[in-house]
Every structure is written in structure tokens, then in C-alpha cells.
PDB file of N, CA and C in Angstrom:
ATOM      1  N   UNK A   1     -21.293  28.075  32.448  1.00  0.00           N
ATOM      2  CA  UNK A   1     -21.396  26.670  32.764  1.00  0.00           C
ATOM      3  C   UNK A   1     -21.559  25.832  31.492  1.00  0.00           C
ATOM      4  N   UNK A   2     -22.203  26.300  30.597  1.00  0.00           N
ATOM      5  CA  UNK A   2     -22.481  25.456  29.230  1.00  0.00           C
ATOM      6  C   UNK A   2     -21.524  25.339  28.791  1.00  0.00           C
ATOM      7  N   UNK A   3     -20.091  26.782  28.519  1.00  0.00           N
ATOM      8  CA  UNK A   3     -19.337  26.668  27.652  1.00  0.00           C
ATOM      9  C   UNK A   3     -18.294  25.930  28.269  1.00  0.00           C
ATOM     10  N   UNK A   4     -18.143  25.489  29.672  1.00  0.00           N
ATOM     11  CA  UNK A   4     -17.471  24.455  29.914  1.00  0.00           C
ATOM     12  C   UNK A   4     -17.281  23.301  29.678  1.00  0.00           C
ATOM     13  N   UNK A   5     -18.495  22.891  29.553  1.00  0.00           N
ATOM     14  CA  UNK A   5     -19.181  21.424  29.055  1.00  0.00           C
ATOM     15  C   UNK A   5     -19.203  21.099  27.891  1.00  0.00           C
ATOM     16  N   UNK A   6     -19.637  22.222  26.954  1.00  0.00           N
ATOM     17  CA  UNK A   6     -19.292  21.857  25.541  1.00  0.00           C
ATOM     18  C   UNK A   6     -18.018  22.259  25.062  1.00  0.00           C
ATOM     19  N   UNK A   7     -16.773  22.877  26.111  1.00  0.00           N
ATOM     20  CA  UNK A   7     -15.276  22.711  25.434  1.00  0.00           C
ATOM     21  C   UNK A   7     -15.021  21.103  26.258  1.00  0.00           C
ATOM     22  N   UNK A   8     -15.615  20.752  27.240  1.00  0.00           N
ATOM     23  CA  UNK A   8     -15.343  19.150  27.592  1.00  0.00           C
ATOM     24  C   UNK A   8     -15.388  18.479  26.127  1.00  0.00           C
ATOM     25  N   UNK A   9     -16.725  18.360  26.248  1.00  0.00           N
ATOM     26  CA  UNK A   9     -17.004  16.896  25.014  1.00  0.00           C
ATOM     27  C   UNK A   9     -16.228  17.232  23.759  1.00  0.00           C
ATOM     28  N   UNK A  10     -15.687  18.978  23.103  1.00  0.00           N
ATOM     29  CA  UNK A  10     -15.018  19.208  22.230  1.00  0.00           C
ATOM     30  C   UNK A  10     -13.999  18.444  22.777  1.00  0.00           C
ATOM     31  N   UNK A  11     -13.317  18.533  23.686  1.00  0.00           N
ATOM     32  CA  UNK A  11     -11.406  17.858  23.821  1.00  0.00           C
ATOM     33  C   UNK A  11     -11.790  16.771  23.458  1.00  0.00           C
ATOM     34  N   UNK A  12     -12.902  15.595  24.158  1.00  0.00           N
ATOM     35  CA  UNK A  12     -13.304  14.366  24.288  1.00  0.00           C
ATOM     36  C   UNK A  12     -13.366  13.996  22.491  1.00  0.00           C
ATOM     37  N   UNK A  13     -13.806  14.758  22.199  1.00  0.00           N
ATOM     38  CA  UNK A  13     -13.833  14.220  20.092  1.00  0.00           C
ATOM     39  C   UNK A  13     -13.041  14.625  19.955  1.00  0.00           C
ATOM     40  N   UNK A  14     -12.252  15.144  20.082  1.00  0.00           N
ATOM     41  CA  UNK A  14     -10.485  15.513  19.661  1.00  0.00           C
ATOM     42  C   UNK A  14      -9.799  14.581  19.693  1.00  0.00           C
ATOM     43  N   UNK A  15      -9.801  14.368  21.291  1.00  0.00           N
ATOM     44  CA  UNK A  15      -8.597  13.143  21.752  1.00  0.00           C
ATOM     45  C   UNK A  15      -9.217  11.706  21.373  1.00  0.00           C
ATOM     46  N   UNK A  16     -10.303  11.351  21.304  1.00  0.00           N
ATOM     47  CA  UNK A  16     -10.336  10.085  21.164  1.00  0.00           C
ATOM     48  C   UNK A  16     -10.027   9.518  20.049  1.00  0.00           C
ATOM     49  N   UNK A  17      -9.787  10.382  18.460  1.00  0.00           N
ATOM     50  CA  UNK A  17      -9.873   9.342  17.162  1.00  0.00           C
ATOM     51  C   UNK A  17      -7.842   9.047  17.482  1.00  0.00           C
ATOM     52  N   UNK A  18      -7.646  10.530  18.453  1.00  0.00           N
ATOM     53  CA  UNK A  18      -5.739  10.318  18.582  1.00  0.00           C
ATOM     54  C   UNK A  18      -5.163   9.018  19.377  1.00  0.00           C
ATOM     55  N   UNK A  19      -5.989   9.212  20.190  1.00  0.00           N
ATOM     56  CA  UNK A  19      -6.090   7.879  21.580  1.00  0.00           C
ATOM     57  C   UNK A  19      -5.833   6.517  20.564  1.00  0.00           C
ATOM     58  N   UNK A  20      -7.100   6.863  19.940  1.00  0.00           N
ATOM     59  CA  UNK A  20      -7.300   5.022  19.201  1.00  0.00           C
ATOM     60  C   UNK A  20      -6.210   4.867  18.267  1.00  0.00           C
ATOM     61  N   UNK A  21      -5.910   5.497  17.768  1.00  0.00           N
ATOM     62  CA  UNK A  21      -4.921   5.543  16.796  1.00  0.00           C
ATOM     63  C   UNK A  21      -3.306   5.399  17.526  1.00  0.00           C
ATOM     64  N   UNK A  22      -3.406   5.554  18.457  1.00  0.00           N
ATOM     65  CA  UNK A  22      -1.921   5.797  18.941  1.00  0.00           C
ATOM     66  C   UNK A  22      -2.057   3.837  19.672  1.00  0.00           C
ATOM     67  N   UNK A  23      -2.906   3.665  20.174  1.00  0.00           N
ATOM     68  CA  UNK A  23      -3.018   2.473  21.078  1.00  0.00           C
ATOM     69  C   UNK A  23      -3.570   1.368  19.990  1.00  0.00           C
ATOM     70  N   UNK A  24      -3.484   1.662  18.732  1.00  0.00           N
ATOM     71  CA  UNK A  24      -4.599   0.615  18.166  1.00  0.00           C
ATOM     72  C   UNK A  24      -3.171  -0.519  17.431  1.00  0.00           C
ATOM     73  N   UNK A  25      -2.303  -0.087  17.780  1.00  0.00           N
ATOM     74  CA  UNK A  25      -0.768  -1.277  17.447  1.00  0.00           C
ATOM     75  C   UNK A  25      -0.856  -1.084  15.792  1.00  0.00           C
ATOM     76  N   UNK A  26       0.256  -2.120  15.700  1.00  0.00           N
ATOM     77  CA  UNK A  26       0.717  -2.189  13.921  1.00  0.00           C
ATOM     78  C   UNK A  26      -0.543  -3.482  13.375  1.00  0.00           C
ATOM     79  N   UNK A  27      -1.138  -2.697  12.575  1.00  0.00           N
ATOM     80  CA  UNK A  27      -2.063  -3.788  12.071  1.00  0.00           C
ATOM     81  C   UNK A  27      -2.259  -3.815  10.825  1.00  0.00           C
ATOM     82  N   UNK A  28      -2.369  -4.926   9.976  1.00  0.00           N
ATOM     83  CA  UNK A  28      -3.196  -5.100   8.667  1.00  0.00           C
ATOM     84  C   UNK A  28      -4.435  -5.305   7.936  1.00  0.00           C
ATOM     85  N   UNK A  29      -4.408  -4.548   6.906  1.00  0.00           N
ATOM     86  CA  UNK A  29      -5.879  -4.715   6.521  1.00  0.00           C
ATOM     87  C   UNK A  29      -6.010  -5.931   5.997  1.00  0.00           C
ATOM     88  N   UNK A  30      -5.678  -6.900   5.327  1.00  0.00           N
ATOM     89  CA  UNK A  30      -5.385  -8.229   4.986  1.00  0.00           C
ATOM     90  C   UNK A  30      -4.483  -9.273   5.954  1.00  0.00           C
ATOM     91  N   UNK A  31      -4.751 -10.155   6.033  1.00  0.00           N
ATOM     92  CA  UNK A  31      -3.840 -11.189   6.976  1.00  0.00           C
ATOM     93  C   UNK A  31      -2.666 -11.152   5.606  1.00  0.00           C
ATOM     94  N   UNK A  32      -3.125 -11.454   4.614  1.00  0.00           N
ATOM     95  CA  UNK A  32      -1.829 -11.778   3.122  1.00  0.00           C
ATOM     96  C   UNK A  32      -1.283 -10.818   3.290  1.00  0.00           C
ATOM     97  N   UNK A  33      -1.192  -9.119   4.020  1.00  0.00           N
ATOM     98  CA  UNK A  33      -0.392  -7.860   3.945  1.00  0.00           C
ATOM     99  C   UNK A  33       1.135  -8.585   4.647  1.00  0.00           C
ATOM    100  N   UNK A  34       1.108  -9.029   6.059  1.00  0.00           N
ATOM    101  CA  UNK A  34       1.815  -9.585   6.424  1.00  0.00           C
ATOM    102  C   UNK A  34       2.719 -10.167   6.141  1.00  0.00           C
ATOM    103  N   UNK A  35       4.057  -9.995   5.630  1.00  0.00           N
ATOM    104  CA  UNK A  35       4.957 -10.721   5.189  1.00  0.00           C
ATOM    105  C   UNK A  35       5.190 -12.125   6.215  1.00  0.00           C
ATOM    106  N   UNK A  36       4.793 -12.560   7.394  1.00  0.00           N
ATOM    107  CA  UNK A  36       4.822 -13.208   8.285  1.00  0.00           C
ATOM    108  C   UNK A  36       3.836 -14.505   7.560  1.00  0.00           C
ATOM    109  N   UNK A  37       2.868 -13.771   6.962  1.00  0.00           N
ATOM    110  CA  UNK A  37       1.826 -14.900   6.556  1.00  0.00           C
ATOM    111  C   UNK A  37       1.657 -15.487   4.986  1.00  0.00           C
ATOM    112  N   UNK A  38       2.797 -14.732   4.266  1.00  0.00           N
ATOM    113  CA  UNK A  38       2.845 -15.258   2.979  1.00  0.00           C
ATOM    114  C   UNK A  38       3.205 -16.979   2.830  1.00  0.00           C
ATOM    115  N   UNK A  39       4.309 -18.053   3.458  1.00  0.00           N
ATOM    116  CA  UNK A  39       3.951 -19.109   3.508  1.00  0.00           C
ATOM    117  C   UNK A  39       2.738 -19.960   3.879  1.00  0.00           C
ATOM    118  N   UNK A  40       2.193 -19.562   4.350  1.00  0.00           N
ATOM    119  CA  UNK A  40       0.636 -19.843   5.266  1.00  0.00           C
ATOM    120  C   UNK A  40      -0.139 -20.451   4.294  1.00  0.00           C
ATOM    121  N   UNK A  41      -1.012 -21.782   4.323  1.00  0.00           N
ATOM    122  CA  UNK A  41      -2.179 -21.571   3.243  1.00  0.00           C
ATOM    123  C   UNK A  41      -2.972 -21.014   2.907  1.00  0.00           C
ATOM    124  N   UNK A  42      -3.378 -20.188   3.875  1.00  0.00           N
ATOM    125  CA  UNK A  42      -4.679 -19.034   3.537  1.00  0.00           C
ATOM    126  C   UNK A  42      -4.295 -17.996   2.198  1.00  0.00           C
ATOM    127  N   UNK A  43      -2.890 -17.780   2.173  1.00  0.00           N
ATOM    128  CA  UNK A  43      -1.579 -16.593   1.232  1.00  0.00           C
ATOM    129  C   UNK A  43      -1.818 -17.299   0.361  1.00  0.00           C
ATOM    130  N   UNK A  44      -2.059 -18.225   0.377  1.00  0.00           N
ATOM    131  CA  UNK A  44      -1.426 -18.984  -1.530  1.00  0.00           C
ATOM    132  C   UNK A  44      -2.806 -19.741  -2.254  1.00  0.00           C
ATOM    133  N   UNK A  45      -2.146 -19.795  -3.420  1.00  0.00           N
ATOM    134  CA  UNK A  45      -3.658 -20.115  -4.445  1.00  0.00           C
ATOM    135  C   UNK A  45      -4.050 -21.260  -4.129  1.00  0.00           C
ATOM    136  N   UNK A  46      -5.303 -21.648  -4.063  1.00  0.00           N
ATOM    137  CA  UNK A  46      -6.205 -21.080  -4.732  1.00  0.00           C
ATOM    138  C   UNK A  46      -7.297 -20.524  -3.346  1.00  0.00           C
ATOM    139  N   UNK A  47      -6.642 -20.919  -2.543  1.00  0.00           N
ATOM    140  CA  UNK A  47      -7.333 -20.468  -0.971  1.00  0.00           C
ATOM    141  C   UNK A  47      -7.774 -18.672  -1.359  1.00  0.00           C
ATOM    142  N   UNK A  48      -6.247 -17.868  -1.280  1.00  0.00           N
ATOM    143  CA  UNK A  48      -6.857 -16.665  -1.110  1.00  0.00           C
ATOM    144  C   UNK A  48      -6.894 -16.027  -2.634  1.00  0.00           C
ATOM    145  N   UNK A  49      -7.282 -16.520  -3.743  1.00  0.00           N
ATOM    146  CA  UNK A  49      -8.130 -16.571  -5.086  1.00  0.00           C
ATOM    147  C   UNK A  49      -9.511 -16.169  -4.793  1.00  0.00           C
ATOM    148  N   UNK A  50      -9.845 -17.002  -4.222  1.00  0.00           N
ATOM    149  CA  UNK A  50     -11.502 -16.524  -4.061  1.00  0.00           C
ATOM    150  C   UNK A  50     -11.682 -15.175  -3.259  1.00  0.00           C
ATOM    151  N   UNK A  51     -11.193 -14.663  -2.723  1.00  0.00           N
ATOM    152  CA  UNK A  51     -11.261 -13.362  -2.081  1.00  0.00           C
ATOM    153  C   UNK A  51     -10.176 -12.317  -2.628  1.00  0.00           C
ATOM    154  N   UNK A  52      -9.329 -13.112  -3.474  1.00  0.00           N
ATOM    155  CA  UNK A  52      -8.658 -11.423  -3.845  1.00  0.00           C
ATOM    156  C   UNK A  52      -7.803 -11.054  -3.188  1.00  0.00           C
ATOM    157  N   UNK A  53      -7.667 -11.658  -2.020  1.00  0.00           N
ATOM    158  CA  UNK A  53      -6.269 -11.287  -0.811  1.00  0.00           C
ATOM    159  C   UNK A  53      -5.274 -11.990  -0.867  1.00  0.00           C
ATOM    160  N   UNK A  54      -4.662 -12.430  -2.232  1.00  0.00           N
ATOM    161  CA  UNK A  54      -3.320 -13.302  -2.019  1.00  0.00           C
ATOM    162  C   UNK A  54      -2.320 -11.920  -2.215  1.00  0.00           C
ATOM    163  N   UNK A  55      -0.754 -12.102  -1.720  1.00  0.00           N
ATOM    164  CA  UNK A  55       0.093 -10.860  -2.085  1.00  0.00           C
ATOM    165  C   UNK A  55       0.127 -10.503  -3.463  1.00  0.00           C
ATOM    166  N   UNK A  56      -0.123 -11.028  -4.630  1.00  0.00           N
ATOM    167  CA  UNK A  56       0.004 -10.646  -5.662  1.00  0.00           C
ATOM    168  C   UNK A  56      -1.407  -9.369  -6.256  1.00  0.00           C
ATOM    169  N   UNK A  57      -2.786  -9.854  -5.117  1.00  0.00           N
ATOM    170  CA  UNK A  57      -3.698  -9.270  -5.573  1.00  0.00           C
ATOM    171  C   UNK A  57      -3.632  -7.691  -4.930  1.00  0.00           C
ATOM    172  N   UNK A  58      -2.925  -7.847  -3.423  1.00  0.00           N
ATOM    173  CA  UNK A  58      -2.990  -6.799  -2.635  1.00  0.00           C
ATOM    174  C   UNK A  58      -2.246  -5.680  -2.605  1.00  0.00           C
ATOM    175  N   UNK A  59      -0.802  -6.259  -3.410  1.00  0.00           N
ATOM    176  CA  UNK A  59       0.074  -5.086  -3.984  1.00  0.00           C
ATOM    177  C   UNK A  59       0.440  -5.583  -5.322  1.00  0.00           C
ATOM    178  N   UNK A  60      -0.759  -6.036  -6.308  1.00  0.00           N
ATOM    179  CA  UNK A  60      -0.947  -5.794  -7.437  1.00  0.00           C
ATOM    180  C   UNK A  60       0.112  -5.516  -8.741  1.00  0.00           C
ATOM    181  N   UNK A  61       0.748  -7.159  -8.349  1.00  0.00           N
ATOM    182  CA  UNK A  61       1.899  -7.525  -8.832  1.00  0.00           C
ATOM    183  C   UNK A  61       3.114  -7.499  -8.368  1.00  0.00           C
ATOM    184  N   UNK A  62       3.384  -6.249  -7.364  1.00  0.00           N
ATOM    185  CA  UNK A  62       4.390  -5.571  -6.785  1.00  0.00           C
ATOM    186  C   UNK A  62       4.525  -6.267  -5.528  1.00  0.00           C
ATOM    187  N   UNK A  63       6.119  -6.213  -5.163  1.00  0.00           N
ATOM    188  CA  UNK A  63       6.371  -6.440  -3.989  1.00  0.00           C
ATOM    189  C   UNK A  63       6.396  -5.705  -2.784  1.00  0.00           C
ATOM    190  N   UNK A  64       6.056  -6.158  -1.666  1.00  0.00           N
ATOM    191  CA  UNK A  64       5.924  -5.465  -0.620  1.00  0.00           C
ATOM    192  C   UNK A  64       6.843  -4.257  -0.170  1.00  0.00           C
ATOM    193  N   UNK A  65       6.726  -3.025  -0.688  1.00  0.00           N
ATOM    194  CA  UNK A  65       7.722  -1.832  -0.893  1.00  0.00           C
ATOM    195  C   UNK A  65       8.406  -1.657   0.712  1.00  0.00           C
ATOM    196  N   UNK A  66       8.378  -2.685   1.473  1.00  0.00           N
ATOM    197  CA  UNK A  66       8.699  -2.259   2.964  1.00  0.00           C
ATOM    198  C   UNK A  66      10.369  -3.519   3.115  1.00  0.00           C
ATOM    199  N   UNK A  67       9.660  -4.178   2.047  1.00  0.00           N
ATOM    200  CA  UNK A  67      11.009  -5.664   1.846  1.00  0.00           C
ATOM    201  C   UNK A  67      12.060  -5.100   1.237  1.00  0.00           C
ATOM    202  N   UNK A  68      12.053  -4.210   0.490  1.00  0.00           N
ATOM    203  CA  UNK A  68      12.997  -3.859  -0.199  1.00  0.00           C
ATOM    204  C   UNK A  68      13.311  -3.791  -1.381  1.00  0.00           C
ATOM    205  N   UNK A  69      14.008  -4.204  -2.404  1.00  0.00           N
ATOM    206  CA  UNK A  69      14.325  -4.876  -3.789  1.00  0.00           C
ATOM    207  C   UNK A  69      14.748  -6.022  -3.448  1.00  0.00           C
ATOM    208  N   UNK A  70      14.078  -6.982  -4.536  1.00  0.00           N
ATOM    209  CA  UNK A  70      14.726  -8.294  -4.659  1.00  0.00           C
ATOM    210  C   UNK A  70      16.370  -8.667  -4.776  1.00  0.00           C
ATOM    211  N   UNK A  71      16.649  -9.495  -4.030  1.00  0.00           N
ATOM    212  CA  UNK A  71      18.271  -9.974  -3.512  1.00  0.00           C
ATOM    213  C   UNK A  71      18.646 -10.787  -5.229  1.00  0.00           C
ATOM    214  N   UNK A  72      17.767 -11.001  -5.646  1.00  0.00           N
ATOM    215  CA  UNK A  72      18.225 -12.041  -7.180  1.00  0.00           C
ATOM    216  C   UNK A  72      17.895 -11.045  -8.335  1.00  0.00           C
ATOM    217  N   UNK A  73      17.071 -10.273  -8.194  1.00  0.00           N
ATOM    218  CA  UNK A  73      16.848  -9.954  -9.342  1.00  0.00           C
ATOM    219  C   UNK A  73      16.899  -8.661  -9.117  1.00  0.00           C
ATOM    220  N   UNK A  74      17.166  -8.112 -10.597  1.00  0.00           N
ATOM    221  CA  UNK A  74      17.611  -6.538 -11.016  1.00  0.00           C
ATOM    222  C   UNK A  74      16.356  -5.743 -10.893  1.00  0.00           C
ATOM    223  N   UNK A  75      17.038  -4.354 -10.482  1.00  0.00           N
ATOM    224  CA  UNK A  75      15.255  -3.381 -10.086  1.00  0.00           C
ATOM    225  C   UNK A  75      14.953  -3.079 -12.116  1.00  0.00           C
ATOM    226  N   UNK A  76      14.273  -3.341 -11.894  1.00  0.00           N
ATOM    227  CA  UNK A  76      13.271  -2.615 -13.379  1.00  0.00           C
ATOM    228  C   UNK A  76      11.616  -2.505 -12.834  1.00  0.00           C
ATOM    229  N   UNK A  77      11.254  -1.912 -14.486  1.00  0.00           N
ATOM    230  CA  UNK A  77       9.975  -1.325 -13.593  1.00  0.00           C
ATOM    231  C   UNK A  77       9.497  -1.650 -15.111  1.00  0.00           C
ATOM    232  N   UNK A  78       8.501  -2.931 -14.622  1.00  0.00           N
ATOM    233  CA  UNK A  78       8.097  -3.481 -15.909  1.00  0.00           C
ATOM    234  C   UNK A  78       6.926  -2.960 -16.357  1.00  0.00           C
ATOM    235  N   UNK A  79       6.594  -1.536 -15.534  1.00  0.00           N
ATOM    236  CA  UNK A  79       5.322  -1.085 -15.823  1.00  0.00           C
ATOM    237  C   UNK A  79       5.359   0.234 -16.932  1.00  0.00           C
ATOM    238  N   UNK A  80       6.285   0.075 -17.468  1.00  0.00           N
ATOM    239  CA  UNK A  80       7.145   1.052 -18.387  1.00  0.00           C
ATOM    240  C   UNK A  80       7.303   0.216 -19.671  1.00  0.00           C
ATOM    241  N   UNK A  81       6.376  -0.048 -20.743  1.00  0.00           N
ATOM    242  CA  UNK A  81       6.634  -0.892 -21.678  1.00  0.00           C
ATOM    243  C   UNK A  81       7.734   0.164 -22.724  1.00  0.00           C
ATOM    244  N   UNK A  82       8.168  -0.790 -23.245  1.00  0.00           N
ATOM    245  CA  UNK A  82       9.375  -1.011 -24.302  1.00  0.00           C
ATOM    246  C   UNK A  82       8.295   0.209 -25.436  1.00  0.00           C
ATOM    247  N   UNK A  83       8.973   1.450 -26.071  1.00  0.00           N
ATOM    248  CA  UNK A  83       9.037   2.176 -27.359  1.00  0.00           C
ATOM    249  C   UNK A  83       8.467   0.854 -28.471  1.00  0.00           C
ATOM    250  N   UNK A  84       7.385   1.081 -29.834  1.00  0.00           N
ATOM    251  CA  UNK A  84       7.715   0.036 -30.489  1.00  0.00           C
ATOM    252  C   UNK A  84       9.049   0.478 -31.793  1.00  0.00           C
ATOM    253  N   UNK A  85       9.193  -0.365 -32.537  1.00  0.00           N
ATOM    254  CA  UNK A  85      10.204   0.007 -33.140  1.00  0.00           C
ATOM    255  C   UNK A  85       9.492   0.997 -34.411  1.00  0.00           C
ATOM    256  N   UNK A  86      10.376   1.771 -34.805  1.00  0.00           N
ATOM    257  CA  UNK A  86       9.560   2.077 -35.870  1.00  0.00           C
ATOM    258  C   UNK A  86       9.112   3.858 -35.608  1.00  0.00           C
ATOM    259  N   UNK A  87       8.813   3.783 -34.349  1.00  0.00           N
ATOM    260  CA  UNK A  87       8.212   5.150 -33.955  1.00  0.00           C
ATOM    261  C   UNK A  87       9.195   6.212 -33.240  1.00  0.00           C
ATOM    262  N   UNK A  88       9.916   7.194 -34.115  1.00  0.00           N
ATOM    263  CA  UNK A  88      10.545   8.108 -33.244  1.00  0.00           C
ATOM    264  C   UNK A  88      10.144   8.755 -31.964  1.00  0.00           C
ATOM    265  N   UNK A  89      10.860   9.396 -31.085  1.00  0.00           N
ATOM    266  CA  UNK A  89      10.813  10.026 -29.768  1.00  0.00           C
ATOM    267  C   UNK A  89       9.774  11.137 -30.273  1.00  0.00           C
ATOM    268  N   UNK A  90       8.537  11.236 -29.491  1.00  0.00           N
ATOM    269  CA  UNK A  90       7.948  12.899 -29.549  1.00  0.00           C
ATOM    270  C   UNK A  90       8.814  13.695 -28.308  1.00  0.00           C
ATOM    271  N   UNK A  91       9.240  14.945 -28.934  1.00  0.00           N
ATOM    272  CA  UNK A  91       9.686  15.832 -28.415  1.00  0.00           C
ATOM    273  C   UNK A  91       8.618  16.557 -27.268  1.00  0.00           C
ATOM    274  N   UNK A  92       8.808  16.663 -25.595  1.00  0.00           N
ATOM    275  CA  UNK A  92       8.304  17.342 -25.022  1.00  0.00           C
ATOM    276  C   UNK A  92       8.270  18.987 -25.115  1.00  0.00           C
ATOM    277  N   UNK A  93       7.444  19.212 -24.649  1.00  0.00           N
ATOM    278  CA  UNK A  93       7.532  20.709 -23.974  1.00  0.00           C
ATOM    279  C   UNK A  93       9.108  20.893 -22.685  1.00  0.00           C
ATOM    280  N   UNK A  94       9.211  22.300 -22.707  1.00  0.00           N
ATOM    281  CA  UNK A  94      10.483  22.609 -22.029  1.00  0.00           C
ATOM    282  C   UNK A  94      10.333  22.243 -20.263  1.00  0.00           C
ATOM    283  N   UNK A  95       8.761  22.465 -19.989  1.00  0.00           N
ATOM    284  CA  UNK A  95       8.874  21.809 -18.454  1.00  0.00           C
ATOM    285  C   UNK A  95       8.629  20.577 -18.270  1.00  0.00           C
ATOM    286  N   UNK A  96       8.275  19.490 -19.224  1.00  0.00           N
ATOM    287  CA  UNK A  96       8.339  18.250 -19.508  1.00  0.00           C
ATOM    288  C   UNK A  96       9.470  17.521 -19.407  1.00  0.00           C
ATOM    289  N   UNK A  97      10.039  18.341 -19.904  1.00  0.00           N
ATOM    290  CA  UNK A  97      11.424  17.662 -19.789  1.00  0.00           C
ATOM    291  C   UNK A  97      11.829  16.955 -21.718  1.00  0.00           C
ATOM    292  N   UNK A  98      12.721  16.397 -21.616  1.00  0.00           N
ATOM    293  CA  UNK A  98      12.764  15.855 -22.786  1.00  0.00           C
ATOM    294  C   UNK A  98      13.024  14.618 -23.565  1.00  0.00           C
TER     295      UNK A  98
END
């Protein structure tokens, strides 16, 4: 009789974090995540400045990787600074690559 009851409440903590998760819809942790709410005033400076939640703070320069690449501008990845001049290539190791 016990081990019935305690494989109950086992399924019951199983299924419920699946339950919530399956029923809990598409949601954001920021209202600014929302591409819906980037015109909005709450999205733009200096409103969401004071909290840190404007799109620039929340994907931290980057654009929303779900939009795509920009339609005007070329993909680069400016997080890759420029060699300075002056300094030859160090040669990697062979699983490094080269």
C-alpha cells in the first residue's frame, strides 16, 4: 500500500515541471526580448536605460539571432578585431588548425 502511494506522488513530481512547461506558451524574459515591442517606449532610451532591458542590453549588441541577418548590411562579426600591423601570424598546433 505505501509503495503505491509513493510511486503516485513520484509520477505527480515527474509530470508536473512537464505539464507546466508544455502549457506555460511562448514567453519572454524581458518585454524588450520581443521583437513586437522594440518600437514601444518602454524598448527605447532612456526608459529601458535604467533597467538594462533595452534590445541592445539584452542581446548585448547583437541582433535578435531569430530575425535573421540584416537585409542592408553585410554579415561580419565585429567581435573579431582586426591583426595589428606589424605582428606576424603565430603558427598553431596541428589540431588547432592553422
Amino acid at each position: 500500500m505505501e509503495d503505491k502511494k509513493l510511486v503516485k506522488w513520484l509520477l505527480l513530481l515527474l509530470l508536473l515541471p512537464v505539464v507546466l512547461a508544455y502549457f506555460s506558451g511562448d514567453q519572454y524574459r524581458y518585454p524588450c526580448q520581443d521583437p513586437a515591442n522594440w518600437e514601444k517606449d518602454f524598448c527605447k532610451m532612456p526608459i529601458c536605460d535604467v533597467n538594462r532591458t533595452c534590445p541592445e542590453h539584452i542581446f548585448k549588441g547583437q541582433r535578435d539571432p531569430r530575425l535573421g541577418p540584416p537585409k542592408n548590411e553585410p554579415n561580419t562579426n565585429p567581435t573579431i578585431p582586426a591583426q595589428p600591423a606589424g605582428i606576424e601570424s603565430i603558427s598553431k598546433g596541428t589540431n588547432c588548425g592553422k
